[in-house]
Structures are given as C-alpha cells and as structure tokens.
C-alpha atoms as a PDB file:
ATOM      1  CA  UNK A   1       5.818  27.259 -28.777  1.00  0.00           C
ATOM      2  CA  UNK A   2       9.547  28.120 -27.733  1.00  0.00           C
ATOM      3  CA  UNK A   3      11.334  27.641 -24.924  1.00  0.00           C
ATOM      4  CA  UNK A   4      13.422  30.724 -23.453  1.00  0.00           C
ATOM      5  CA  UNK A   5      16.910  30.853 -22.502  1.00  0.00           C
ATOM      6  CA  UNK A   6      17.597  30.152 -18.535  1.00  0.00           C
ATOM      7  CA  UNK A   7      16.569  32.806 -16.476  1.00  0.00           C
ATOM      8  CA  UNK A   8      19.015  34.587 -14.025  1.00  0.00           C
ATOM      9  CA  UNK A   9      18.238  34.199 -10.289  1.00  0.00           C
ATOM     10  CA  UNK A  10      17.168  38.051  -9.175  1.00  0.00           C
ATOM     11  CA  UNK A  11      17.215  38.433  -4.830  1.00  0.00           C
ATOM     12  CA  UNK A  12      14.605  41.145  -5.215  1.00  0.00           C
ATOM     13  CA  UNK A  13      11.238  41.841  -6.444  1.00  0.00           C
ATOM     14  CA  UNK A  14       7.844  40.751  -5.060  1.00  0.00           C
ATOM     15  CA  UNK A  15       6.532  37.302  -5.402  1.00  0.00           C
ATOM     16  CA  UNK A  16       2.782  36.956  -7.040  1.00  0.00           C
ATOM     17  CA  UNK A  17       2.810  33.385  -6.689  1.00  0.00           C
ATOM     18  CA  UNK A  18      -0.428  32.829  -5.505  1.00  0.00           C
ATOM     19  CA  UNK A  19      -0.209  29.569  -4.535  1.00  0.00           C
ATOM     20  CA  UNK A  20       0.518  30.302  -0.712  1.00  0.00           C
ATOM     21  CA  UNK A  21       3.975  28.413  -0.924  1.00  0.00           C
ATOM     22  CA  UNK A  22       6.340  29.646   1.420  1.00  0.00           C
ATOM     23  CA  UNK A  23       8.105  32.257   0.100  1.00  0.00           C
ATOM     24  CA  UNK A  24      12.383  32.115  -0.438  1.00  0.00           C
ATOM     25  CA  UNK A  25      14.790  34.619   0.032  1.00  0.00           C
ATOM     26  CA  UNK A  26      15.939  33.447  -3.095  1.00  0.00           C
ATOM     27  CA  UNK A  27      14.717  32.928  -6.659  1.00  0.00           C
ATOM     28  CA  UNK A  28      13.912  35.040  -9.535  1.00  0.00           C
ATOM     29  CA  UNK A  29      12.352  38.472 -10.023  1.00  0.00           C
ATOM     30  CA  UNK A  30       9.652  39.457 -12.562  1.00  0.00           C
ATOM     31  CA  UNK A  31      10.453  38.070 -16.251  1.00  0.00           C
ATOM     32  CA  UNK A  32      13.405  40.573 -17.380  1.00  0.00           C
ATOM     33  CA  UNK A  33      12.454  42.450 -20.154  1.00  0.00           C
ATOM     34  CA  UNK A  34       8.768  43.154 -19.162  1.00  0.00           C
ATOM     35  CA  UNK A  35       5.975  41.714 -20.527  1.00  0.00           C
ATOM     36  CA  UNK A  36       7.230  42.014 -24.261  1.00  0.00           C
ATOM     37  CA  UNK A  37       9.623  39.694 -23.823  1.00  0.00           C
ATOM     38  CA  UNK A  38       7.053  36.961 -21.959  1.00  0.00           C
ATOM     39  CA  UNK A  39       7.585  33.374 -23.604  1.00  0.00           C
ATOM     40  CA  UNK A  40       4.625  32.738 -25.385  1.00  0.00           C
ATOM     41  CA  UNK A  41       3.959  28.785 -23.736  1.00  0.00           C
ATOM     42  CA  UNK A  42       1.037  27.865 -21.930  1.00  0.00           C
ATOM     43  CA  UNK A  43       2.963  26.369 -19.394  1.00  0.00           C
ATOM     44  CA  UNK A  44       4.138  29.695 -17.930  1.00  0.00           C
ATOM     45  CA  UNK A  45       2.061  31.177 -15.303  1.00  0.00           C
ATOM     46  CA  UNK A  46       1.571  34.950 -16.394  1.00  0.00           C
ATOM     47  CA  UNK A  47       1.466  36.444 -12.584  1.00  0.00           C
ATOM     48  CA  UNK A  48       4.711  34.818 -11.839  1.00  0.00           C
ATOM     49  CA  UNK A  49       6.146  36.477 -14.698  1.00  0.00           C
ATOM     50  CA  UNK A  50       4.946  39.346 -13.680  1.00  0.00           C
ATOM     51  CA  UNK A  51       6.092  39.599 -10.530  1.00  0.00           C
ATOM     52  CA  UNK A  52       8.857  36.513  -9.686  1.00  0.00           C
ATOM     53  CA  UNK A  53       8.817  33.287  -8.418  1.00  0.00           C
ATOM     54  CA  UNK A  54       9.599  32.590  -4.807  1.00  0.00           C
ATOM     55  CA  UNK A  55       8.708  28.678  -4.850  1.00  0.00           C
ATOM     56  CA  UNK A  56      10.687  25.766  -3.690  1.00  0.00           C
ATOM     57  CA  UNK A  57      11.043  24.761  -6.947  1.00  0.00           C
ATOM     58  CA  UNK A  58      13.960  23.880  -9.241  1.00  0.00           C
ATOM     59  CA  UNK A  59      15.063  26.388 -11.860  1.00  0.00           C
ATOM     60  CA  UNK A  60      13.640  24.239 -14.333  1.00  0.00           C
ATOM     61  CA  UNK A  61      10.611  24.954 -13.052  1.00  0.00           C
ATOM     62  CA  UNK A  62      10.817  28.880 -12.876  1.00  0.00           C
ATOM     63  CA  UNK A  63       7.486  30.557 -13.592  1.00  0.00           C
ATOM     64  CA  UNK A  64       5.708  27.548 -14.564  1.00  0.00           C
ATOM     65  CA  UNK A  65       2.336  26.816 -13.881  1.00  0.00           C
ATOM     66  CA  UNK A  66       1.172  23.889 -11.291  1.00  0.00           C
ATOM     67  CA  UNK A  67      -0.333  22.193 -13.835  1.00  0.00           C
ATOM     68  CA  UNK A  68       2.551  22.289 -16.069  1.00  0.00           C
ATOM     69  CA  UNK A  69       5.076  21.214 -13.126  1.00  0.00           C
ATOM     70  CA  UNK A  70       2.764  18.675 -12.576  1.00  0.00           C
ATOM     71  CA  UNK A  71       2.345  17.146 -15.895  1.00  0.00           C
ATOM     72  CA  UNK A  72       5.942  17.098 -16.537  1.00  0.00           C
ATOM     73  CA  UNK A  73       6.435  15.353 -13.503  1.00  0.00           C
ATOM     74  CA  UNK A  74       4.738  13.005 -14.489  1.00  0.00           C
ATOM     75  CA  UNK A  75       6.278  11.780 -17.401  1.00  0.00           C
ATOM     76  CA  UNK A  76       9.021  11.076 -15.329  1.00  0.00           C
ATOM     77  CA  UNK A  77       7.972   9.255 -12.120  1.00  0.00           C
ATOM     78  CA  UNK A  78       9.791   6.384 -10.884  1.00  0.00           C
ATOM     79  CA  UNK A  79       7.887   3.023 -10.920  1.00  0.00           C
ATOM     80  CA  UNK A  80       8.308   2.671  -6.374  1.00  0.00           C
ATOM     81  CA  UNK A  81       5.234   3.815  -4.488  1.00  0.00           C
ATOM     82  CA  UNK A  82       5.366   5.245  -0.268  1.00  0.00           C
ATOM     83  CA  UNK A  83       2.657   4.240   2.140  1.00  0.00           C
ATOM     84  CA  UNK A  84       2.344   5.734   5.518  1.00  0.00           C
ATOM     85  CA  UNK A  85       0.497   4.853   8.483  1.00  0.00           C
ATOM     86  CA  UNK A  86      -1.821   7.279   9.933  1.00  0.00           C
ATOM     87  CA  UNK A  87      -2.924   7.116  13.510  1.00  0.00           C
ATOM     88  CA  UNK A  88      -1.393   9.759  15.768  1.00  0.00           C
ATOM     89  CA  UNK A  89      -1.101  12.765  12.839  1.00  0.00           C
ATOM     90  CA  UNK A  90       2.080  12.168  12.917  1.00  0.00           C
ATOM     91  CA  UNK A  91       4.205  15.601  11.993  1.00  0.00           C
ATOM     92  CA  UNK A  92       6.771  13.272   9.868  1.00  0.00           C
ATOM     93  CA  UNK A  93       3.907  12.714   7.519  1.00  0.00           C
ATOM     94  CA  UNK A  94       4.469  15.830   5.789  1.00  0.00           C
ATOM     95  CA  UNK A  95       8.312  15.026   5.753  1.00  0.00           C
ATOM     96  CA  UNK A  96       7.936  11.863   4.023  1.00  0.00           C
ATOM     97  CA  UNK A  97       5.654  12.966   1.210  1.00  0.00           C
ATOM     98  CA  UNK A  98       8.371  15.624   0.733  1.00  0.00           C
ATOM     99  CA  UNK A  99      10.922  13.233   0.658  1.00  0.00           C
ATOM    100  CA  UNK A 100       8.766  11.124  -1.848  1.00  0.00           C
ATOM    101  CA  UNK A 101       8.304  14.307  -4.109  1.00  0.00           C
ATOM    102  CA  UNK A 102      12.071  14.905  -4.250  1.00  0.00           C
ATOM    103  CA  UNK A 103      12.854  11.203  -5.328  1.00  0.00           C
ATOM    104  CA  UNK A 104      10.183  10.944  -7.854  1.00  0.00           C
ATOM    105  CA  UNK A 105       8.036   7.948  -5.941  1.00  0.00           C
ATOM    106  CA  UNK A 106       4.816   7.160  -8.416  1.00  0.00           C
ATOM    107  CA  UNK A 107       2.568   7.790  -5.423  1.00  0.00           C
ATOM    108  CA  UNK A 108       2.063   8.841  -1.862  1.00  0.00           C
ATOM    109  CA  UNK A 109      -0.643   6.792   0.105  1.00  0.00           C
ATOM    110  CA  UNK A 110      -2.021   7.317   3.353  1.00  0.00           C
ATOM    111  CA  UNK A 111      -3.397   4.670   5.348  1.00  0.00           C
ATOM    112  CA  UNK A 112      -6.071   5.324   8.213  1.00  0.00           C
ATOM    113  CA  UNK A 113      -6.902   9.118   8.805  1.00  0.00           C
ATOM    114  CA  UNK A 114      -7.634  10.899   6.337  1.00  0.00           C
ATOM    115  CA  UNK A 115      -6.381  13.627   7.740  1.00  0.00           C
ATOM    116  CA  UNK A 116      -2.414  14.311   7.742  1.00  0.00           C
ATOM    117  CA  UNK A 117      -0.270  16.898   9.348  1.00  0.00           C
ATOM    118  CA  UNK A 118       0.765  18.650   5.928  1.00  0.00           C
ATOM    119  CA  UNK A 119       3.449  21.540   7.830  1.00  0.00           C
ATOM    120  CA  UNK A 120       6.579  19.029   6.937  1.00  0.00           C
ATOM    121  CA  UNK A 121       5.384  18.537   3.234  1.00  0.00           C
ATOM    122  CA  UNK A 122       6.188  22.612   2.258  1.00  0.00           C
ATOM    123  CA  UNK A 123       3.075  22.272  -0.309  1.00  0.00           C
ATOM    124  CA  UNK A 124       4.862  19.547  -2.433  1.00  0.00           C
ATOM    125  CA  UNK A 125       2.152  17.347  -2.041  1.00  0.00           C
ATOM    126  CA  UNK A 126       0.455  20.105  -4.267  1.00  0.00           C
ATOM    127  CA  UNK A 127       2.899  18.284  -6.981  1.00  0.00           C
ATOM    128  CA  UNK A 128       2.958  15.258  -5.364  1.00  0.00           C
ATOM    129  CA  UNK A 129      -0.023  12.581  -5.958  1.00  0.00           C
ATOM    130  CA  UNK A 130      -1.082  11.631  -2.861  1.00  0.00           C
ATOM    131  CA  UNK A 131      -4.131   8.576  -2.268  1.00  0.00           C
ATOM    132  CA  UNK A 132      -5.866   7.801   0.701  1.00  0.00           C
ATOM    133  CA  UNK A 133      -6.851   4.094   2.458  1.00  0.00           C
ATOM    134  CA  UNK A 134      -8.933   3.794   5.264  1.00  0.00           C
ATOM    135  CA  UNK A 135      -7.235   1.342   6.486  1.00  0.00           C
ATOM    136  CA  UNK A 136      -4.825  -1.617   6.070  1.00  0.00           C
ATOM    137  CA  UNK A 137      -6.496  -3.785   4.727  1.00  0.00           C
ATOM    138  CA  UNK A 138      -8.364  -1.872   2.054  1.00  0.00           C
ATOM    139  CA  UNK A 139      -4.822  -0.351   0.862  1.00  0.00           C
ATOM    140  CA  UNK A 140      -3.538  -3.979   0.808  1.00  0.00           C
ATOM    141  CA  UNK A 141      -6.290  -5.065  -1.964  1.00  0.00           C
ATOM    142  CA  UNK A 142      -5.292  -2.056  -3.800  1.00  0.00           C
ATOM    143  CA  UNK A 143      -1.732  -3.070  -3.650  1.00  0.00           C
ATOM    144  CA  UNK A 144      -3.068  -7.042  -4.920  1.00  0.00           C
ATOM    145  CA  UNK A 145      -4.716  -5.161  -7.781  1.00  0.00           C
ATOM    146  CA  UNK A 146      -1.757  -3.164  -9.050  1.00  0.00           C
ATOM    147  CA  UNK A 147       0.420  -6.571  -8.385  1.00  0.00           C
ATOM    148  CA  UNK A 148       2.720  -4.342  -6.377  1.00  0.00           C
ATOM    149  CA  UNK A 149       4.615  -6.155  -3.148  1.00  0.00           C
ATOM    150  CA  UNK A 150       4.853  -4.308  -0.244  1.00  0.00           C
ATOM    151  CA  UNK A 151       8.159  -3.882   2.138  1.00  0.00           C
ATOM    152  CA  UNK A 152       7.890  -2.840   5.604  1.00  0.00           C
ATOM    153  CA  UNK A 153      10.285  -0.437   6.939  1.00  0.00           C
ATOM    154  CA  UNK A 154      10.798  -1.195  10.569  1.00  0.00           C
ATOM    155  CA  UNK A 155      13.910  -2.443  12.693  1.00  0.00           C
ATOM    156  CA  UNK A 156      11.891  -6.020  14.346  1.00  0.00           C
ATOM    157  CA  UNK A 157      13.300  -9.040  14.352  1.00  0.00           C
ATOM    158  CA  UNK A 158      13.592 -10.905  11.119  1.00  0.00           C
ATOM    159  CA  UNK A 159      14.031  -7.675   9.039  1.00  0.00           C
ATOM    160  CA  UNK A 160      16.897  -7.177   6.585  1.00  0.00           C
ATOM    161  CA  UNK A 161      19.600  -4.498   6.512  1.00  0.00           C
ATOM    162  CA  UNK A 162      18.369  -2.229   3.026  1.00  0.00           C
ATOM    163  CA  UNK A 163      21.747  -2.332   1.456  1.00  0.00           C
ATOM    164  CA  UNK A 164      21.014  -6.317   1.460  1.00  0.00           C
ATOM    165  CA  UNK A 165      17.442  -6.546   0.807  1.00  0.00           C
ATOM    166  CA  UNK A 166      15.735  -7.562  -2.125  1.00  0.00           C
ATOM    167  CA  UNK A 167      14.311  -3.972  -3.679  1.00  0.00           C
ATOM    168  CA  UNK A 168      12.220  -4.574  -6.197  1.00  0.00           C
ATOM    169  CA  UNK A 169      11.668  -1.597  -9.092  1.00  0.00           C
ATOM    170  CA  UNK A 170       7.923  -2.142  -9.008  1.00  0.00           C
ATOM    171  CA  UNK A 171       6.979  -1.933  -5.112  1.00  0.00           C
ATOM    172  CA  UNK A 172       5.143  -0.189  -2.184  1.00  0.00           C
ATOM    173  CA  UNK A 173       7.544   1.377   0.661  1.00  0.00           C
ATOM    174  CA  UNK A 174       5.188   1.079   3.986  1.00  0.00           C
ATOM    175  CA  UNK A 175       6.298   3.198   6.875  1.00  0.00           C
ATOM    176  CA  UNK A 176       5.087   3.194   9.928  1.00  0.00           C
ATOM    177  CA  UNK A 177       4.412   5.908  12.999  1.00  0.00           C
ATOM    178  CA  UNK A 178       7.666   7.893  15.152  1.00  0.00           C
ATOM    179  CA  UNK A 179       7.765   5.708  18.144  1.00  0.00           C
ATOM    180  CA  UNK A 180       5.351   2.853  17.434  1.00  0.00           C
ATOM    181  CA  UNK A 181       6.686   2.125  14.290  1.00  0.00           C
ATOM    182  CA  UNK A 182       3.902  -0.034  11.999  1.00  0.00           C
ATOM    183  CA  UNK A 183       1.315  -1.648  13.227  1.00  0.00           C
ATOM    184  CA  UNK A 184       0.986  -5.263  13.404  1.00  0.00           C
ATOM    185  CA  UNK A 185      -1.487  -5.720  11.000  1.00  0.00           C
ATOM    186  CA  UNK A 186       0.690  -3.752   8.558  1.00  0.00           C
ATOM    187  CA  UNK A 187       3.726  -5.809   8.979  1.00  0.00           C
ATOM    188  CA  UNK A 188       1.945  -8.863   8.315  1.00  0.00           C
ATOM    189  CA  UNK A 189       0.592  -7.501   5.004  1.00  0.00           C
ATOM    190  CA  UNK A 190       3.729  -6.773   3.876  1.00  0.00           C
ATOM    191  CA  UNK A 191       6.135  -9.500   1.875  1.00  0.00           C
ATOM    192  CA  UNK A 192       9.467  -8.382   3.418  1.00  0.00           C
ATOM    193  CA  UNK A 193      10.755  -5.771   6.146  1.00  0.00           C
ATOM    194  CA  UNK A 194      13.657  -4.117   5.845  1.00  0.00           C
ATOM    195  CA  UNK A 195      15.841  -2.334   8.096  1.00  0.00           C
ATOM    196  CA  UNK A 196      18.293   0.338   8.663  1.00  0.00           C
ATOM    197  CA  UNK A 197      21.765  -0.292   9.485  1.00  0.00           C
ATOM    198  CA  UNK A 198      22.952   2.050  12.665  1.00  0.00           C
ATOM    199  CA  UNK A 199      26.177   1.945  14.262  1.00  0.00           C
ATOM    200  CA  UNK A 200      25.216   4.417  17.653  1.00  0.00           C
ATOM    201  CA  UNK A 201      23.730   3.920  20.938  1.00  0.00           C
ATOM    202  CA  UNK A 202      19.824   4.924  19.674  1.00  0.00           C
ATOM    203  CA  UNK A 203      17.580   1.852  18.762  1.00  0.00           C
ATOM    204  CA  UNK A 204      15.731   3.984  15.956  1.00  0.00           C
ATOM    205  CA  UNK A 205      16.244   7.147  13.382  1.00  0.00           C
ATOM    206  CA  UNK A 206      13.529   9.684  13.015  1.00  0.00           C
ATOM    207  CA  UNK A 207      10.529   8.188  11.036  1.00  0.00           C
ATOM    208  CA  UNK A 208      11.233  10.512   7.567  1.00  0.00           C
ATOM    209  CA  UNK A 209      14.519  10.298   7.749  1.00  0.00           C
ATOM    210  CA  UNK A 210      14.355   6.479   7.610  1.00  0.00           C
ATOM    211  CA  UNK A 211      11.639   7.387   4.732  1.00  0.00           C
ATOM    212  CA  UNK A 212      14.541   9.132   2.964  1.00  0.00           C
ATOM    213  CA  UNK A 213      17.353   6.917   3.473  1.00  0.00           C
ATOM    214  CA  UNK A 214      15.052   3.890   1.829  1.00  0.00           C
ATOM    215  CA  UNK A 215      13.770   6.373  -0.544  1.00  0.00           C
ATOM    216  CA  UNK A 216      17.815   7.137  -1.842  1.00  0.00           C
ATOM    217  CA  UNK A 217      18.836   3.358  -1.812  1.00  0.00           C
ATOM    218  CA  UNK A 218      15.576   2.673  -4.707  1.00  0.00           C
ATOM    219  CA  UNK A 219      17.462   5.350  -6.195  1.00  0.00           C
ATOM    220  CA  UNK A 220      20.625   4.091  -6.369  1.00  0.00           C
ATOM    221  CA  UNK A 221      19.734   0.850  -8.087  1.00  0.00           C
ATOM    222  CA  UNK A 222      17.769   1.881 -10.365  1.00  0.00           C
ATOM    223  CA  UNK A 223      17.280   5.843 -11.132  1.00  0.00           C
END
C-alpha cells in the first residue's frame, strides 16, 4: 500500500464525514483528482474522499478512517493515565478527556457515574479510550493491579507545587469536581497531591484547565 503526497487544505466542498463531528470552516475538500486518483490504503475512509474532511483532526489524519486514527494512536500513547471524579456531571469532564486526547494520556477513567457530560470532549473521546469505575474504591484496585500510583490534583494542605513534585512516567492523574474539588475518599487513595502554583487573588483555576496544565508538565519531562 502507498502513502500519498500531503493533501492541500481546500475551504470549500461538502463534508461526508459521517461521524457527526462538528464540522470546521476549515479542512480539505473531496480527494483532488476524483476518484482515480484515491490512495489505494485501507486506512482511508472512501466517503471522506469523496466529499472532504471537516474533522478536528490533524492533517496527518486527513481522510482516515476512525479505526485507522485510532490504531495509530495507539502505537504512540504515553505511559500517564487521567481519572476523573464523577458526581455532579460535571461539564469539564468533556474538557479533560479532550485535553487527555491531545497529550496522548494511555487512558481516560471515570469514576462514579457512568454517565459524563461529553459537549466539552468535541467527539475525541471517539479516539480517546475512555474506562469506567463505579466508584473509588473499585478504580483504586484497578490502579493496585496495573502497579500504577495515583497523584491527586487538588490545592489542600500538604500538596506540592507540580513543577516540584515527584511525576512519575508510569502514573494515574486523579482530578476531582469544579468547586468541590476530590472527594475525601479519593485523596486518601492517592500516594501524593499535587498542586498548582497561582500568583492572583482566586484560590482555584477551572477544573480542565488544571487537567491541562498537569497534563503539559508529564509532557515536558518526558514526551
């Protein structure tokens, strides 16, 4: 199978993505050339060739398949996990697992409800893997299993500023709820908390942004 040359973005043109992703002003436009000129790799999805891509994808990406985005993904996942708390639906749920999907975390997991307000995800979790817990406790043995430790992410006493924290490769990012934070229970599962340095008058960031802030510094050391 070959690989084509890059493709050039194109404004216009239909999208036949039929994924339901929300759909870009930008992009590309059917496959130029028409169908004679398709690549011939199973990895390309033959209605997005056809008719453009619209996704919030990379141009690496263009016209692929889900699968195929998936798999390839894959390969290339970073060795830190995220864990979120789930008690209000919390709308920075969907933030964080689209954080997660941008930094290449191994796995998202969801602790408590299993159901999660998806709106700030933008259908990554689609190419995200994503694992639910019922609760604490029952995500903590699966953490013991995998012999993964587990930081807290929360500004209470006795936490440590991330850029001085111990940050292990292998490890489980917990976050808790906006407001709340994590719940007790979680905090005392976990083998360290760490914090977020802030130099302004607010005693917390916004939940996912904390998520993404965390999410960069793993990055950092060791992407």
């Amino acid at each position: 199978m070959t690989d084509p040359a890059p493709v050039p973005a194109a404004p216009d043109g239909p999208s036949a993505d039929g994924d339901a992703e929300p759909q870009l002003p930008v992009g590309v436009g059917p496959w130029p050339g028409g169908e004679a000129e398709w690549p011939d790799n199973p990895r390309y999805d033959r209605e997005l060739l056809a008719g453009g891509d619209r996704r919030n994808v990379v141009d690496r990406y263009r016209y692929w398949t889900m699968a195929a985005i998936v798999a390839d993904l894959d390969e290339k996942r970073h060795p830190f996990h995220v864990a979120i708390e789930n008690w209000q639906h919390d709308m920075n749920i969907g933030s964080i697992v689209r954080s997660a999907n941008a930094f290449g975390a191994a796995e998202v997991h969801i602790i408590g409800k299993r159901r999660w307000n998806r709106r700030g995800a933008m259908v990554t979790d689609r190419y995200q893997h994503v694992r639910h817990h019922e609760d604490v406790a029952a995500f903590t043995a699966w953490a013991d299993a995998e012999r993964l430790p587990v930081l807290a992410i929360d500004n209470v006493d006795g936490s440590v500023p991330v850029d001085r924290a111990d940050l292990p490769e292998r490890c489980v990012l917990l976050f808790g709820q906006e407001g709340p934070g994590l719940s007790a229970e979680a905090l005392a599962a976990a083998s360290g908390v760490i914090e977020i340095t802030q130099y302004g008058s607010t005693r917390s960031i916004n939940a996912s942004a904390a998520a993404a802030v965390v999410m960069y510094e793993w990055c950092r050391r060791y992407a």
